[in-house]
PDB file of N, CA and C in Angstrom:
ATOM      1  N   UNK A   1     -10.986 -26.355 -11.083  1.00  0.00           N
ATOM      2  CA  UNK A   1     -11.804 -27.543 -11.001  1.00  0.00           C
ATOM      3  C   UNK A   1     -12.707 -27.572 -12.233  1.00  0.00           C
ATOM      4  N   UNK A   2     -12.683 -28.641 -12.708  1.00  0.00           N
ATOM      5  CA  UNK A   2     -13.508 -28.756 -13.996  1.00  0.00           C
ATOM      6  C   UNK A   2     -15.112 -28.778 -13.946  1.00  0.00           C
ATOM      7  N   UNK A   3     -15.843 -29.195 -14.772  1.00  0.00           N
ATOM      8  CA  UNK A   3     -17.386 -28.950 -14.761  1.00  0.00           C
ATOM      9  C   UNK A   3     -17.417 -30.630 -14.690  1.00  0.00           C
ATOM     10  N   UNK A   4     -18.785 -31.051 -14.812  1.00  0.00           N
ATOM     11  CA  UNK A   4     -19.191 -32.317 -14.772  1.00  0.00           C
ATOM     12  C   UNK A   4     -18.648 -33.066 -15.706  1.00  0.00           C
ATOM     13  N   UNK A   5     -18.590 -32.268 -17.034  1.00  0.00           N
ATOM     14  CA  UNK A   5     -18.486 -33.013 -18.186  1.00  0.00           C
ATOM     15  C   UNK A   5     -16.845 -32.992 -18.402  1.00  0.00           C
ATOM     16  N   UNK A   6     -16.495 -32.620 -17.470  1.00  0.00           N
ATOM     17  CA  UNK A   6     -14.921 -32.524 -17.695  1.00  0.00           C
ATOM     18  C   UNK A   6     -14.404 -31.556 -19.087  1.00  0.00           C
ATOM     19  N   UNK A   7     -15.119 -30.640 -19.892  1.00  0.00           N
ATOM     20  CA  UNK A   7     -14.763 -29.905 -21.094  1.00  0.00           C
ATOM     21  C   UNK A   7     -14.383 -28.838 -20.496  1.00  0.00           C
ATOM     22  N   UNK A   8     -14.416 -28.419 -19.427  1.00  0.00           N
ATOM     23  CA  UNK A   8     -14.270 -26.545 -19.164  1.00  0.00           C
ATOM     24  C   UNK A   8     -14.118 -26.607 -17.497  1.00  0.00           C
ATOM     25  N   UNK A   9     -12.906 -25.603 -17.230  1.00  0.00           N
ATOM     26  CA  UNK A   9     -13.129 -25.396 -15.880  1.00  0.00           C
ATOM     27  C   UNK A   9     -14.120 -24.408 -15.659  1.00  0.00           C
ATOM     28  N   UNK A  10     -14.755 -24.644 -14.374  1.00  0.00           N
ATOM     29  CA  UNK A  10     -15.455 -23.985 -13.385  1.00  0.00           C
ATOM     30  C   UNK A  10     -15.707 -23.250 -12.359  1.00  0.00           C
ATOM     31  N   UNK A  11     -14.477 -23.794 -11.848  1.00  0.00           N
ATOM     32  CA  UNK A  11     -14.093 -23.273 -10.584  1.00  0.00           C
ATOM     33  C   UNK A  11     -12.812 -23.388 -10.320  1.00  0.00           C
ATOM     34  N   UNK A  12     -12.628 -22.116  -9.462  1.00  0.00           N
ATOM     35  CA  UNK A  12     -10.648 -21.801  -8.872  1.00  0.00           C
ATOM     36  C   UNK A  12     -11.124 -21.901  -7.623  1.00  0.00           C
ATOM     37  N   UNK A  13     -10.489 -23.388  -6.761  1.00  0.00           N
ATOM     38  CA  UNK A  13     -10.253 -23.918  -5.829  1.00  0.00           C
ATOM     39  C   UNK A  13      -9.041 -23.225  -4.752  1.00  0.00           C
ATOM     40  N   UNK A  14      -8.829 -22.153  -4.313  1.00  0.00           N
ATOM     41  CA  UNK A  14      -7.901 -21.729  -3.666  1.00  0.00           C
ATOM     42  C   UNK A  14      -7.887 -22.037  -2.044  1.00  0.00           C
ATOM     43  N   UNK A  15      -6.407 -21.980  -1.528  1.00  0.00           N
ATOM     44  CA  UNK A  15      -6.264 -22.199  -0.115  1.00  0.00           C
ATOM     45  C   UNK A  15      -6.529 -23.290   0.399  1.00  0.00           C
ATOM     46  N   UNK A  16      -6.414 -24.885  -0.411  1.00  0.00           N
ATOM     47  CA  UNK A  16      -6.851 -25.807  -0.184  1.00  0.00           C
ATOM     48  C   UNK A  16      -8.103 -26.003  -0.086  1.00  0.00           C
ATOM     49  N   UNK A  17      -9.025 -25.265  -0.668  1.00  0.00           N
ATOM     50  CA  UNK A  17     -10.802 -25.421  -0.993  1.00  0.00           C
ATOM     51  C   UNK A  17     -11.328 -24.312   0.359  1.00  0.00           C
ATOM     52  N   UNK A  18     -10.577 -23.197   1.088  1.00  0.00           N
ATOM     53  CA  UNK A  18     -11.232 -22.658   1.544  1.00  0.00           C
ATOM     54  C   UNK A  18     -11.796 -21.657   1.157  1.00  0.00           C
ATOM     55  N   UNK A  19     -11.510 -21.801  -0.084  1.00  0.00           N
ATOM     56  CA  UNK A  19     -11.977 -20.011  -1.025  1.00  0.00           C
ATOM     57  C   UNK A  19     -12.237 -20.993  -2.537  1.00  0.00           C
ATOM     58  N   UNK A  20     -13.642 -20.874  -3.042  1.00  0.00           N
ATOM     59  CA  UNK A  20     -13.726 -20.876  -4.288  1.00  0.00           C
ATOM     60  C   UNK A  20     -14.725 -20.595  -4.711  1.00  0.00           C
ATOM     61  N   UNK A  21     -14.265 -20.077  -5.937  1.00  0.00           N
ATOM     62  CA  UNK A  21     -14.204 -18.769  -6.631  1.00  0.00           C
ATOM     63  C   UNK A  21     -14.943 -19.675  -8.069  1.00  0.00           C
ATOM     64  N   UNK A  22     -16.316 -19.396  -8.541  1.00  0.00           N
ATOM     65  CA  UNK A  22     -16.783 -19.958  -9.940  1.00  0.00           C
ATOM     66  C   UNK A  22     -16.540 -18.757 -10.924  1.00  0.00           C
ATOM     67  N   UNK A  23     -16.181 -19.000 -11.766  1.00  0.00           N
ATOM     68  CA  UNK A  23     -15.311 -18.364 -13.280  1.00  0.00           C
ATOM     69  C   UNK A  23     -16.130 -18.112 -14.315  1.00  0.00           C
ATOM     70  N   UNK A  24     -16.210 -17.191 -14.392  1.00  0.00           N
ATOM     71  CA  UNK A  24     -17.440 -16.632 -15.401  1.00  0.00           C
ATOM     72  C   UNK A  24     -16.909 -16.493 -16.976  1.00  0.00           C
ATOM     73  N   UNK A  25     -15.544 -16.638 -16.996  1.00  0.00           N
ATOM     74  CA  UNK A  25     -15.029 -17.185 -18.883  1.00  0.00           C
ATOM     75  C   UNK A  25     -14.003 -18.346 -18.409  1.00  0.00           C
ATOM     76  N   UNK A  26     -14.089 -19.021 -19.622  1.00  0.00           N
ATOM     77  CA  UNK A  26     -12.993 -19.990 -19.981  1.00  0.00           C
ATOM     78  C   UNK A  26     -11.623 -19.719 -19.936  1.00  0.00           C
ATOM     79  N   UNK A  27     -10.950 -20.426 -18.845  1.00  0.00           N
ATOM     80  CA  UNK A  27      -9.775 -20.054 -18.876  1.00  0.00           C
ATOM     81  C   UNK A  27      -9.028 -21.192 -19.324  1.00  0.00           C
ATOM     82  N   UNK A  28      -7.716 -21.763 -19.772  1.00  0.00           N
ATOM     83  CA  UNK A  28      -6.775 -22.407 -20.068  1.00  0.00           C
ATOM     84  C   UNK A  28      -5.957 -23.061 -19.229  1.00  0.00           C
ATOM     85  N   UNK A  29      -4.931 -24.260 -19.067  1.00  0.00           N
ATOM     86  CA  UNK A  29      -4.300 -24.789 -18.719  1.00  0.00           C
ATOM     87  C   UNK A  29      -2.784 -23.254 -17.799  1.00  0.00           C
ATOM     88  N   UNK A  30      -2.697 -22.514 -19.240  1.00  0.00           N
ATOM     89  CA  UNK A  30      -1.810 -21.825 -19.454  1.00  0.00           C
ATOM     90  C   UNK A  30      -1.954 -20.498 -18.996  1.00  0.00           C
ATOM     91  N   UNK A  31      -3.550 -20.594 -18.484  1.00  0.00           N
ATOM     92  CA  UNK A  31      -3.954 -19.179 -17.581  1.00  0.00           C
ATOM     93  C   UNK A  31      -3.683 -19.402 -16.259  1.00  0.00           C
ATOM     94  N   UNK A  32      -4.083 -20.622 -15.836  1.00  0.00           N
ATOM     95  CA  UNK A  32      -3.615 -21.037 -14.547  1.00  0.00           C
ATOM     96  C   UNK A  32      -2.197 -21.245 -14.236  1.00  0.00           C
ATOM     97  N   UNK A  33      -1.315 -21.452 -14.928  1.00  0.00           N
ATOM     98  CA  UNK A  33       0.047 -21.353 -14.900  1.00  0.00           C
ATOM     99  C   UNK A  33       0.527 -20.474 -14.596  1.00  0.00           C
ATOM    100  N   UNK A  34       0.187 -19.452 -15.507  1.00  0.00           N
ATOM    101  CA  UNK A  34       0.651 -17.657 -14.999  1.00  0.00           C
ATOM    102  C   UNK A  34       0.033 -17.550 -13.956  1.00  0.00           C
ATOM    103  N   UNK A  35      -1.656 -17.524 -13.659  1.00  0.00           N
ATOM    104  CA  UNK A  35      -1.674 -17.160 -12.170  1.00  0.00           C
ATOM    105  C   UNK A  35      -1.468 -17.772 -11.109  1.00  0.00           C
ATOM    106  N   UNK A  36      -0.642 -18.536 -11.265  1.00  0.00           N
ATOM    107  CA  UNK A  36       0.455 -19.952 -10.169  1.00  0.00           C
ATOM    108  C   UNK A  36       1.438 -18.842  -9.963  1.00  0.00           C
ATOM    109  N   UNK A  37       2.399 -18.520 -11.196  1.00  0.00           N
ATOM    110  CA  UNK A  37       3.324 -17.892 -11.371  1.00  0.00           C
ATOM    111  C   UNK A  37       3.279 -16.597 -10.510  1.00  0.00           C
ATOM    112  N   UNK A  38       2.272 -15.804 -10.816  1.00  0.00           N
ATOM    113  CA  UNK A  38       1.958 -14.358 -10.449  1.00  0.00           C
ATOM    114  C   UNK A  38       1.795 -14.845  -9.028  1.00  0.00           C
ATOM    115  N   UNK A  39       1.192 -15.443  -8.529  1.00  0.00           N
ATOM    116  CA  UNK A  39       1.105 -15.955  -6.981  1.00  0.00           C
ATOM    117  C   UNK A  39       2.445 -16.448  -6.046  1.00  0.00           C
ATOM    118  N   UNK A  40       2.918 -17.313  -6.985  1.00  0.00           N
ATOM    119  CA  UNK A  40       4.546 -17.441  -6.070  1.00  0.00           C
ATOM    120  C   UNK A  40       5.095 -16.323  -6.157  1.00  0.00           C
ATOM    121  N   UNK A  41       5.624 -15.568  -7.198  1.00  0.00           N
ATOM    122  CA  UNK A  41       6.276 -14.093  -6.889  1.00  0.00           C
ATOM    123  C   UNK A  41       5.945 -13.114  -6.253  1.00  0.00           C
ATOM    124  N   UNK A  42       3.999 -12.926  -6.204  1.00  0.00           N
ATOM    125  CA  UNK A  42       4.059 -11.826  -5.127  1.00  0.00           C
ATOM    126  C   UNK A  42       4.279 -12.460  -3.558  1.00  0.00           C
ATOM    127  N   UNK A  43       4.225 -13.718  -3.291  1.00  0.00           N
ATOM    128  CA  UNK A  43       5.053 -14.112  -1.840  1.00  0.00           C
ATOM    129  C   UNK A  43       6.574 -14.189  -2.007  1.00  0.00           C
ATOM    130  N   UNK A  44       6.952 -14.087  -3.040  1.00  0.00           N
ATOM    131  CA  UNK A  44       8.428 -13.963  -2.862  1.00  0.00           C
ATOM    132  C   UNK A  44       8.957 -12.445  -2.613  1.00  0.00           C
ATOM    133  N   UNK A  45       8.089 -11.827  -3.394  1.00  0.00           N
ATOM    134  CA  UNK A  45       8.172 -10.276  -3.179  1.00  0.00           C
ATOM    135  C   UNK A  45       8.314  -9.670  -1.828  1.00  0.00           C
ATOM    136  N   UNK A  46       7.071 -10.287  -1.176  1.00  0.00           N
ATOM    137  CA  UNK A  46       6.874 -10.254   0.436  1.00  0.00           C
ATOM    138  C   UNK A  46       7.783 -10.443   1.381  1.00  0.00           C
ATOM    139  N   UNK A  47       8.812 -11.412   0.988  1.00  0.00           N
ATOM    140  CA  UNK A  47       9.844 -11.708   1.513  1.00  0.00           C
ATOM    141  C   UNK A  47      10.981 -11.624   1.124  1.00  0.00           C
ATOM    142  N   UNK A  48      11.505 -11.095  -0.041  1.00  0.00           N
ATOM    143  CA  UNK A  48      12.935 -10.367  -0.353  1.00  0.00           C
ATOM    144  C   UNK A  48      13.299  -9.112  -0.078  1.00  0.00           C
ATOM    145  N   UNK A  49      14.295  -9.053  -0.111  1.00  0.00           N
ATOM    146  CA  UNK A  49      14.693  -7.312  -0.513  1.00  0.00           C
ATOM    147  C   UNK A  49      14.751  -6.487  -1.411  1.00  0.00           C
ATOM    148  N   UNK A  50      15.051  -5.402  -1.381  1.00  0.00           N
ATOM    149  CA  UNK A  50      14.511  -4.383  -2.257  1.00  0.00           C
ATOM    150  C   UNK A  50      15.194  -4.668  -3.376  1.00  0.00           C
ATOM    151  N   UNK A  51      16.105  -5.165  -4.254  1.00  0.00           N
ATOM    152  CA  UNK A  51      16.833  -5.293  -5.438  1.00  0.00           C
ATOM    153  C   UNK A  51      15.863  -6.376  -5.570  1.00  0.00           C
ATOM    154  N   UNK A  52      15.466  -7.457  -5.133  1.00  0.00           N
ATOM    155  CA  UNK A  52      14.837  -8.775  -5.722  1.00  0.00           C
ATOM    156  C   UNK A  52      13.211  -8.412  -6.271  1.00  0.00           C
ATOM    157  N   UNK A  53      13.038  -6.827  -5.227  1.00  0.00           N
ATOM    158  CA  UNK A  53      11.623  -7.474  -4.850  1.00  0.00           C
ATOM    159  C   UNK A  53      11.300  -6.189  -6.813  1.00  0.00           C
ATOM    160  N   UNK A  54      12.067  -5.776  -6.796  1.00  0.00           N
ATOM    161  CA  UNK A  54      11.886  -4.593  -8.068  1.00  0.00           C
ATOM    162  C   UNK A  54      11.885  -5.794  -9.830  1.00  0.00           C
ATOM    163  N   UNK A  55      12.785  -6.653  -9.702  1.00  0.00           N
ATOM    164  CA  UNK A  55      12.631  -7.441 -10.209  1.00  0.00           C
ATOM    165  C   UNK A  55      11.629  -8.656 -10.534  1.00  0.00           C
ATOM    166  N   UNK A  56      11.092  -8.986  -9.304  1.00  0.00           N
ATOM    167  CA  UNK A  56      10.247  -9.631  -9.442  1.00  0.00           C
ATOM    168  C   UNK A  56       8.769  -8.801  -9.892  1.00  0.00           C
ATOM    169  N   UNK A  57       8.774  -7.684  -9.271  1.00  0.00           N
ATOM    170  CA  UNK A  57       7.180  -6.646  -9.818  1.00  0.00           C
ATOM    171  C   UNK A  57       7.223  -6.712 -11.429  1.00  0.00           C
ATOM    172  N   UNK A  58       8.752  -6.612 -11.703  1.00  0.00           N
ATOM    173  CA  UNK A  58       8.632  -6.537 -13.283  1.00  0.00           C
ATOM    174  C   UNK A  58       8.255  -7.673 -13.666  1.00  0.00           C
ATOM    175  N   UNK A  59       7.943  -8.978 -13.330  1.00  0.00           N
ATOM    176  CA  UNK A  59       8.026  -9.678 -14.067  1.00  0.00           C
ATOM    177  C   UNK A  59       6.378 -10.101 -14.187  1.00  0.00           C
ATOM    178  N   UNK A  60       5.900  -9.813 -12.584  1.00  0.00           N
ATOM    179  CA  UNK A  60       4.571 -10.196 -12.040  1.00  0.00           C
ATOM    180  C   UNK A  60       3.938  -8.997 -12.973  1.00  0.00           C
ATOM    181  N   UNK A  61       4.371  -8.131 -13.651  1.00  0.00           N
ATOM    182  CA  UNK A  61       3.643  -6.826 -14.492  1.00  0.00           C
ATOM    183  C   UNK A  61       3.241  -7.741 -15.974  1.00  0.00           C
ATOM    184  N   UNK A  62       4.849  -8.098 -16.277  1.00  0.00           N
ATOM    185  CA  UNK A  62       4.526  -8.534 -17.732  1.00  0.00           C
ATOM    186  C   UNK A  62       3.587  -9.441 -17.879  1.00  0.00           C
ATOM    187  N   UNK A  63       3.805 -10.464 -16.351  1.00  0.00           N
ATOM    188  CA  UNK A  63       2.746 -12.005 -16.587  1.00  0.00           C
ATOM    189  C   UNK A  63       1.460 -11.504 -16.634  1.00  0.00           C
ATOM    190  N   UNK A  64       1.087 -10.393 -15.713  1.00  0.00           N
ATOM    191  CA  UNK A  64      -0.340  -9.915 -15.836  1.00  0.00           C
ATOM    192  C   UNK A  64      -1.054  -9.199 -17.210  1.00  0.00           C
ATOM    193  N   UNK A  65      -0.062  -8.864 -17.920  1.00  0.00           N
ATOM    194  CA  UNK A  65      -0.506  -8.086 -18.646  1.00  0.00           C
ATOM    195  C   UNK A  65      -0.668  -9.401 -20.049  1.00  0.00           C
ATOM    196  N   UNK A  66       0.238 -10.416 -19.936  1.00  0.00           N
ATOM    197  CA  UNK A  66      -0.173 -11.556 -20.463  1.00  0.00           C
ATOM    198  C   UNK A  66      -1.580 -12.185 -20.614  1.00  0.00           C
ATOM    199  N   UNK A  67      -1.558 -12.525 -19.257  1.00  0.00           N
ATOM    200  CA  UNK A  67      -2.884 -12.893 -18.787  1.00  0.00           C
ATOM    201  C   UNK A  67      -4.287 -12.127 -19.181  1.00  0.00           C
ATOM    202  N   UNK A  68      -4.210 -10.965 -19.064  1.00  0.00           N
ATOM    203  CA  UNK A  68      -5.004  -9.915 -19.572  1.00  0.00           C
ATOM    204  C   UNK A  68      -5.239  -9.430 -20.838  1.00  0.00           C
ATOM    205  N   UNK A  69      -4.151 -10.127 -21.841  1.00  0.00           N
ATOM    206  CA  UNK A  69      -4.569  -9.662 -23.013  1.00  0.00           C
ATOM    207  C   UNK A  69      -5.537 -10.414 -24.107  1.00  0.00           C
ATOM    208  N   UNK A  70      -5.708 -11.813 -23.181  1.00  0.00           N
ATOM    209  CA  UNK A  70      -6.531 -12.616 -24.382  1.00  0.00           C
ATOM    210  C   UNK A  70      -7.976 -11.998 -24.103  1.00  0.00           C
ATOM    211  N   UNK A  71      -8.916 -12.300 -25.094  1.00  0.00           N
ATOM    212  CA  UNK A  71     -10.187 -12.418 -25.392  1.00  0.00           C
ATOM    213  C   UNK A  71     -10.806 -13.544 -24.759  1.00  0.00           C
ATOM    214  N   UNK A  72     -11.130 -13.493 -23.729  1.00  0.00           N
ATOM    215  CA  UNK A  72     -12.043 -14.955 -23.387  1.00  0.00           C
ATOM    216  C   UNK A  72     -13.600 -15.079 -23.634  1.00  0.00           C
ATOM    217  N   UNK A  73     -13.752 -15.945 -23.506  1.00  0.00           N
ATOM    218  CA  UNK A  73     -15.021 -16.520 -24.324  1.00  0.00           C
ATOM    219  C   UNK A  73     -15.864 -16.657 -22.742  1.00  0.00           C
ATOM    220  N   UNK A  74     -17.433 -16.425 -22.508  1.00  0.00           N
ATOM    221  CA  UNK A  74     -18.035 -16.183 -20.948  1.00  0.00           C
ATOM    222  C   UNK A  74     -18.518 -17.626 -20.835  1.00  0.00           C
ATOM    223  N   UNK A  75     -18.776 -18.294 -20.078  1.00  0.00           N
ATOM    224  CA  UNK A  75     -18.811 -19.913 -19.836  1.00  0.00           C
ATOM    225  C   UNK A  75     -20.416 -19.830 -20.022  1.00  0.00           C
ATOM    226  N   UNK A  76     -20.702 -19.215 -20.285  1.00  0.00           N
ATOM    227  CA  UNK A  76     -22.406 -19.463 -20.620  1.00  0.00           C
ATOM    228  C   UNK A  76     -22.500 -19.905 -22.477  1.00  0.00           C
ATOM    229  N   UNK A  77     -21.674 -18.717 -23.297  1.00  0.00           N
ATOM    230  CA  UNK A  77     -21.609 -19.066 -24.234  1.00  0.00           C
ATOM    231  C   UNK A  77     -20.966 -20.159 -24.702  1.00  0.00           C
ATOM    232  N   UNK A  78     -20.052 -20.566 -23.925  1.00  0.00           N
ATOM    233  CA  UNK A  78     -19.096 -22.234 -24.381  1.00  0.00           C
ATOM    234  C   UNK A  78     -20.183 -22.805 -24.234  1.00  0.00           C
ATOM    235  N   UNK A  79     -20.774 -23.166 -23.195  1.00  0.00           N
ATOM    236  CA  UNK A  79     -21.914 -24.314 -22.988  1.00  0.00           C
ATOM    237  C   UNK A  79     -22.936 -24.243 -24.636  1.00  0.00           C
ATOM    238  N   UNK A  80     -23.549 -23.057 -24.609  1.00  0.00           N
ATOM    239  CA  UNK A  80     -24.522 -22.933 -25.774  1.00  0.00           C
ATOM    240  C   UNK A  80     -23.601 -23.777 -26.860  1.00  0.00           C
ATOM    241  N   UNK A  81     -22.244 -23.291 -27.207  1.00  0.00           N
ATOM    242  CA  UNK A  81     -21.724 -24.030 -28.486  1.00  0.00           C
ATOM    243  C   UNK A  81     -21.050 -25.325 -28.418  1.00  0.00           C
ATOM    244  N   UNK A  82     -21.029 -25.790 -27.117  1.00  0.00           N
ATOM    245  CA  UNK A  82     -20.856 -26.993 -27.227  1.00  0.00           C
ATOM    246  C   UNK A  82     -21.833 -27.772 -27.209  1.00  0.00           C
ATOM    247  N   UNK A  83     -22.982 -27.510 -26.624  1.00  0.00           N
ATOM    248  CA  UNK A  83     -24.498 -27.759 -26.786  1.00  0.00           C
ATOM    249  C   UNK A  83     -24.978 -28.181 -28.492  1.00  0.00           C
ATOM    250  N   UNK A  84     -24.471 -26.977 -29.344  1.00  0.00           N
ATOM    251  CA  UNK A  84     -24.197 -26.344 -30.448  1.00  0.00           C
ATOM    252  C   UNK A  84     -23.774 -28.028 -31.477  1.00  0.00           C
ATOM    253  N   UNK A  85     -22.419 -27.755 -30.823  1.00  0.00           N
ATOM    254  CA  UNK A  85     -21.614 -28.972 -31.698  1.00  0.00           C
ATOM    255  C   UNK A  85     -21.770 -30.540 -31.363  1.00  0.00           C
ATOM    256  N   UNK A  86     -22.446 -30.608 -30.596  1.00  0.00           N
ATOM    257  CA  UNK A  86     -22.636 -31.927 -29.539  1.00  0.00           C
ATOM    258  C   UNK A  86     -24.145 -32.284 -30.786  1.00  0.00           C
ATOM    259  N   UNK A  87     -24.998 -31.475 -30.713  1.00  0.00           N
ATOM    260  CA  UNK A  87     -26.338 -31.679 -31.801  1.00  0.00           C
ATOM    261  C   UNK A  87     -25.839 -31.851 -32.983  1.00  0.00           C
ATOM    262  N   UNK A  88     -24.691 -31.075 -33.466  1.00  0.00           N
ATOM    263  CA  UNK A  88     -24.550 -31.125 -35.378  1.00  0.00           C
ATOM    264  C   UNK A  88     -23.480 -32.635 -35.149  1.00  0.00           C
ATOM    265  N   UNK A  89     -22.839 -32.786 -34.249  1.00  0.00           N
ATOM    266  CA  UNK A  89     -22.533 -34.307 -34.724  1.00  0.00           C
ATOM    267  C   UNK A  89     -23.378 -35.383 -33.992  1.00  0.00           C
ATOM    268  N   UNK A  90     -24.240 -34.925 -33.594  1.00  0.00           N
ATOM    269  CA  UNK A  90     -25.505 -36.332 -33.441  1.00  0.00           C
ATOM    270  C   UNK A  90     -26.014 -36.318 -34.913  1.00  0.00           C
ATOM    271  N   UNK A  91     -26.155 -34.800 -34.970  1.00  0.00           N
ATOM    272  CA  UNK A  91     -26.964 -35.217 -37.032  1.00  0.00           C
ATOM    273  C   UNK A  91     -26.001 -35.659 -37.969  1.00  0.00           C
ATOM    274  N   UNK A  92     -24.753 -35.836 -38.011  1.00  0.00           N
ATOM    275  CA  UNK A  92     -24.072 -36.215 -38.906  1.00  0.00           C
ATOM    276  C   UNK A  92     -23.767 -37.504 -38.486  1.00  0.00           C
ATOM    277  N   UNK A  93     -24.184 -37.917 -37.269  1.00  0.00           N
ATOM    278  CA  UNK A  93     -23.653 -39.692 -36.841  1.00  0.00           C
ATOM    279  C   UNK A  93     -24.927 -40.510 -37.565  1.00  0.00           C
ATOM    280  N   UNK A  94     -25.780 -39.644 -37.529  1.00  0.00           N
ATOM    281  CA  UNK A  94     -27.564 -40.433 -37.903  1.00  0.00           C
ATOM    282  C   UNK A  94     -27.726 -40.568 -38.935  1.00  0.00           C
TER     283      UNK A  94
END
């Protein structure tokens, strides 16, 4: 779920809004994808058999370790620099 200003999500809305969860860095379109991803496979896991379910851990390993390797930026500091850039182009509109 996004912030007011619509620039940054805020919040992970899970279980149809019975669980949410506010996000302390900036995550991506493409972070939420993988953890879509990582979420359908460990219920598929839950419910296959043992040849499927070995396959799928591998894959739910690599996506995590995906997910885990960027650098994110903490949503306190986005605000400051968009705060930041929002002032230097009011001074360059004036």
């Amino acid at each position: 779920m996004a912030d007011e200003g619509k620039i940054y999500f805020s919040r992970l809305v899970c279980d149809g809004g019975e669980l949410i969860i506010p996000l302390t860095h900036v995550v991506t379109h493409q972070d939420l994808e993988i953890a879509q991803k990582v979420r359908t496979l460990l219920n598929m896991t839950l419910c296959d058999g043992d040849k499927q379910k070995q396959a799928h851990l591998t894959n739910i390993d690599s996506l995590l370790k995906k997910l885990f390797s960027f650098k994110r930026l903490s949503v306190d500091i986005f605000v400051k620099l968009e705060a930041l850039r929002e002032e230097e182009e009011s001074k360059n509109t004036a």
